[in-house]
Protein backbone atom coordinates (compact mmCIF):
# COMPACT_ATOMS: atom_id res chain seq x y z
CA UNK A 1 -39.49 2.60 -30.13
CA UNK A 2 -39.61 1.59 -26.77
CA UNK A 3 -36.08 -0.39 -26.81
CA UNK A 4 -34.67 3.17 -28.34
CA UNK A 5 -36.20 5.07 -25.44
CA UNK A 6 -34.73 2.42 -22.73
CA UNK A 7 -31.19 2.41 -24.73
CA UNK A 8 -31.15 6.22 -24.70
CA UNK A 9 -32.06 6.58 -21.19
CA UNK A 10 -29.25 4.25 -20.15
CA UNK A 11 -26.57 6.10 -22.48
CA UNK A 12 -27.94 9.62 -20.66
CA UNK A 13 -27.40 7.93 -17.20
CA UNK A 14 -23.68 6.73 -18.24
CA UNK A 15 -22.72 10.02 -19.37
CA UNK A 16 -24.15 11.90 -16.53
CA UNK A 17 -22.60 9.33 -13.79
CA UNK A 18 -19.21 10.47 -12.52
CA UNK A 19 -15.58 8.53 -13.26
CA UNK A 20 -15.19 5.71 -10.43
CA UNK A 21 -11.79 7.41 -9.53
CA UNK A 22 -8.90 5.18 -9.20
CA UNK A 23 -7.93 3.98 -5.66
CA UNK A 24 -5.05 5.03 -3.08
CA UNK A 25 -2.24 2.77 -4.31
CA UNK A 26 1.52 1.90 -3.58
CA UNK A 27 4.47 0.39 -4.65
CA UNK A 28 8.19 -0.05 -3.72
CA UNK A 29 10.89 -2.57 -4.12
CA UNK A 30 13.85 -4.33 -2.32
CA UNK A 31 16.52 -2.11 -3.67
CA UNK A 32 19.61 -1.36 -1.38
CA UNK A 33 18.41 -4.28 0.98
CA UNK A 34 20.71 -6.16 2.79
CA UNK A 35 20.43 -9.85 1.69
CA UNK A 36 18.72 -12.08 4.83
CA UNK A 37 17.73 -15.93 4.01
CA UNK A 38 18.18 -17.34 7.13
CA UNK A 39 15.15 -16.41 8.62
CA UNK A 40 16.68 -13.59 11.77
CA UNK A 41 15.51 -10.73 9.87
CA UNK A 42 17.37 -7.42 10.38
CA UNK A 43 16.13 -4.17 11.74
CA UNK A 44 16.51 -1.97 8.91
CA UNK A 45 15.27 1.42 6.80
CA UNK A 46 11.82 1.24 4.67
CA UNK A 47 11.86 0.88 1.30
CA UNK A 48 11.07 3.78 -0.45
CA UNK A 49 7.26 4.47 -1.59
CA UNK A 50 5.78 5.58 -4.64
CA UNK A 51 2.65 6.73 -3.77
CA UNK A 52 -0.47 7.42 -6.10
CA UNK A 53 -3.59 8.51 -5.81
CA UNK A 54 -3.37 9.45 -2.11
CA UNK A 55 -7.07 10.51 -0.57
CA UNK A 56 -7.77 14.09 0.29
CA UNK A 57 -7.77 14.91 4.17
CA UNK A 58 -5.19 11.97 4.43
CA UNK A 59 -2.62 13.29 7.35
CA UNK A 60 -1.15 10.11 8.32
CA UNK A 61 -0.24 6.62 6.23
CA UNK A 62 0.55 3.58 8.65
CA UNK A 63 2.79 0.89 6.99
CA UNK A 64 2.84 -2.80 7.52
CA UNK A 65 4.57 -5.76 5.90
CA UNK A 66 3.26 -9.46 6.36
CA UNK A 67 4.78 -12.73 5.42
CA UNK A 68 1.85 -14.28 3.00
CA UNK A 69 3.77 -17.30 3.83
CA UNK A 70 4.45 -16.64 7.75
CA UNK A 71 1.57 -14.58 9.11
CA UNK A 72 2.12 -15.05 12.23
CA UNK A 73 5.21 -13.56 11.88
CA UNK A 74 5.52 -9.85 12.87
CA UNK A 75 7.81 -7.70 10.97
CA UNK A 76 6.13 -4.29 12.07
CA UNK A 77 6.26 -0.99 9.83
CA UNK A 78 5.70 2.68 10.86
CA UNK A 79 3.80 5.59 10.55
CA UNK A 80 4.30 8.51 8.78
CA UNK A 81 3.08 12.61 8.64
CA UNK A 82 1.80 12.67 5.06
CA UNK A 83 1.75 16.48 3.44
CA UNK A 84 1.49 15.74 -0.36
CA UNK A 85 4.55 14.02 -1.05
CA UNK A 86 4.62 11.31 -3.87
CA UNK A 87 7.34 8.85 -2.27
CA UNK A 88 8.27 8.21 1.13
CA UNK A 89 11.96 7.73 1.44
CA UNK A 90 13.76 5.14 3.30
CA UNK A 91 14.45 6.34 6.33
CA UNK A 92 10.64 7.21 7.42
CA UNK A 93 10.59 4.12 10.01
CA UNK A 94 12.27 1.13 10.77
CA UNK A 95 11.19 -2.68 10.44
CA UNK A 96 12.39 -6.15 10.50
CA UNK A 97 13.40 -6.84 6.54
CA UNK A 98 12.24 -9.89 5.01
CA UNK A 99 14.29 -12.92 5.65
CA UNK A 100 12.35 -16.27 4.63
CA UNK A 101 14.22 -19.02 6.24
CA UNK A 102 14.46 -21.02 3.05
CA UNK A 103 12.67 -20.69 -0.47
CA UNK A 104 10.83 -17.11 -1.37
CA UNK A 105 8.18 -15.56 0.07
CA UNK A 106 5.69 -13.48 -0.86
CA UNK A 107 5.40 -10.17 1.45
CA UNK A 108 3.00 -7.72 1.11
CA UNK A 109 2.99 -3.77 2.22
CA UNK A 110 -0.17 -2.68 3.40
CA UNK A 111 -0.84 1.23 3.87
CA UNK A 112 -3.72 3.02 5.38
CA UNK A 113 -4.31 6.38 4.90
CA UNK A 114 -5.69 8.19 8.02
CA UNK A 115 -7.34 11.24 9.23
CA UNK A 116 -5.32 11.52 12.41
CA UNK A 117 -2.51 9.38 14.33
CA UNK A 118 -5.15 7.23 16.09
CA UNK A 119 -8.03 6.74 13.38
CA UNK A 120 -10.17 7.94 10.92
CA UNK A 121 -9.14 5.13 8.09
CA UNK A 122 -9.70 6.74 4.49
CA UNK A 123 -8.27 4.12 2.29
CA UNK A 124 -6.52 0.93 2.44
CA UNK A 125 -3.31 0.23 -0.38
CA UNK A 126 -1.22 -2.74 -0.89
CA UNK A 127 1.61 -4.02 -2.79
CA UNK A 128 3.13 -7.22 -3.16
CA UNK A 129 6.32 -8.67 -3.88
CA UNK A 130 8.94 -11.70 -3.44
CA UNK A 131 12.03 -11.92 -1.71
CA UNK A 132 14.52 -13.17 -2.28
């Protein structure tokens, strides 16, 4: 009886306990990018973002890419006026493309959603890929 009671009580408690809702997300790829493999990256157009997921009372979404395999190495991103949209196009901002000096690398695009130009950090996104 008393495992039935304890069993019941935890199915009542999953059932009343709202979804975990599924995080702030991106992705993107390297179409349209100029090849660069000799590691002098060029200034060049984002790649365009699919966005999902995006958190309410977001306003802003800062983008950065980083060299997993050159951290050190800056290649910037932007900042961008979010008002619902599901992709940012290319065009938003400008960066310094990925341009490994030999082998691939793995870069990764980080985005924070924001409250206002200068803070209030709602959620943190990231997608990875390799180039070349």
């Amino acid at each position: 009886m008393k495992l039935f009671i304890k069993t019941s009580l935890a199915l009542a408690l999953l059932a009343s306990t709202p979804q975990m809702a599924s995080a702030f997300s991106i992705s993107f790829n390297w179409d349209g990018l100029k090849s660069c493999t000799n590691g002098h990256p060029n200034r060049v157009k984002n790649p365009a973002f699919r966005l999902s997921k995006v958190p309410a009372g977001t306003k802003y979404i800062r983008f950065r890419l980083k060299d997993k395999d050159a951290p050190n190495y800056s290649h910037g991103g932007g900042l961008v006026a979010y008002k619902g949209q599901k992709t940012i196009a290319p065009g938003a901002f400008k960066y310094k493309s990925p341009c490994p000096p030999s082998g691939r690398h793995t870069y990764v695009w980080t985005a924070v959603a924001k409250k206002s130009k200068k803070g209030g950090k709602l959620a943190v996104a990231k997608s990875a890929r390799k180039y070349p």
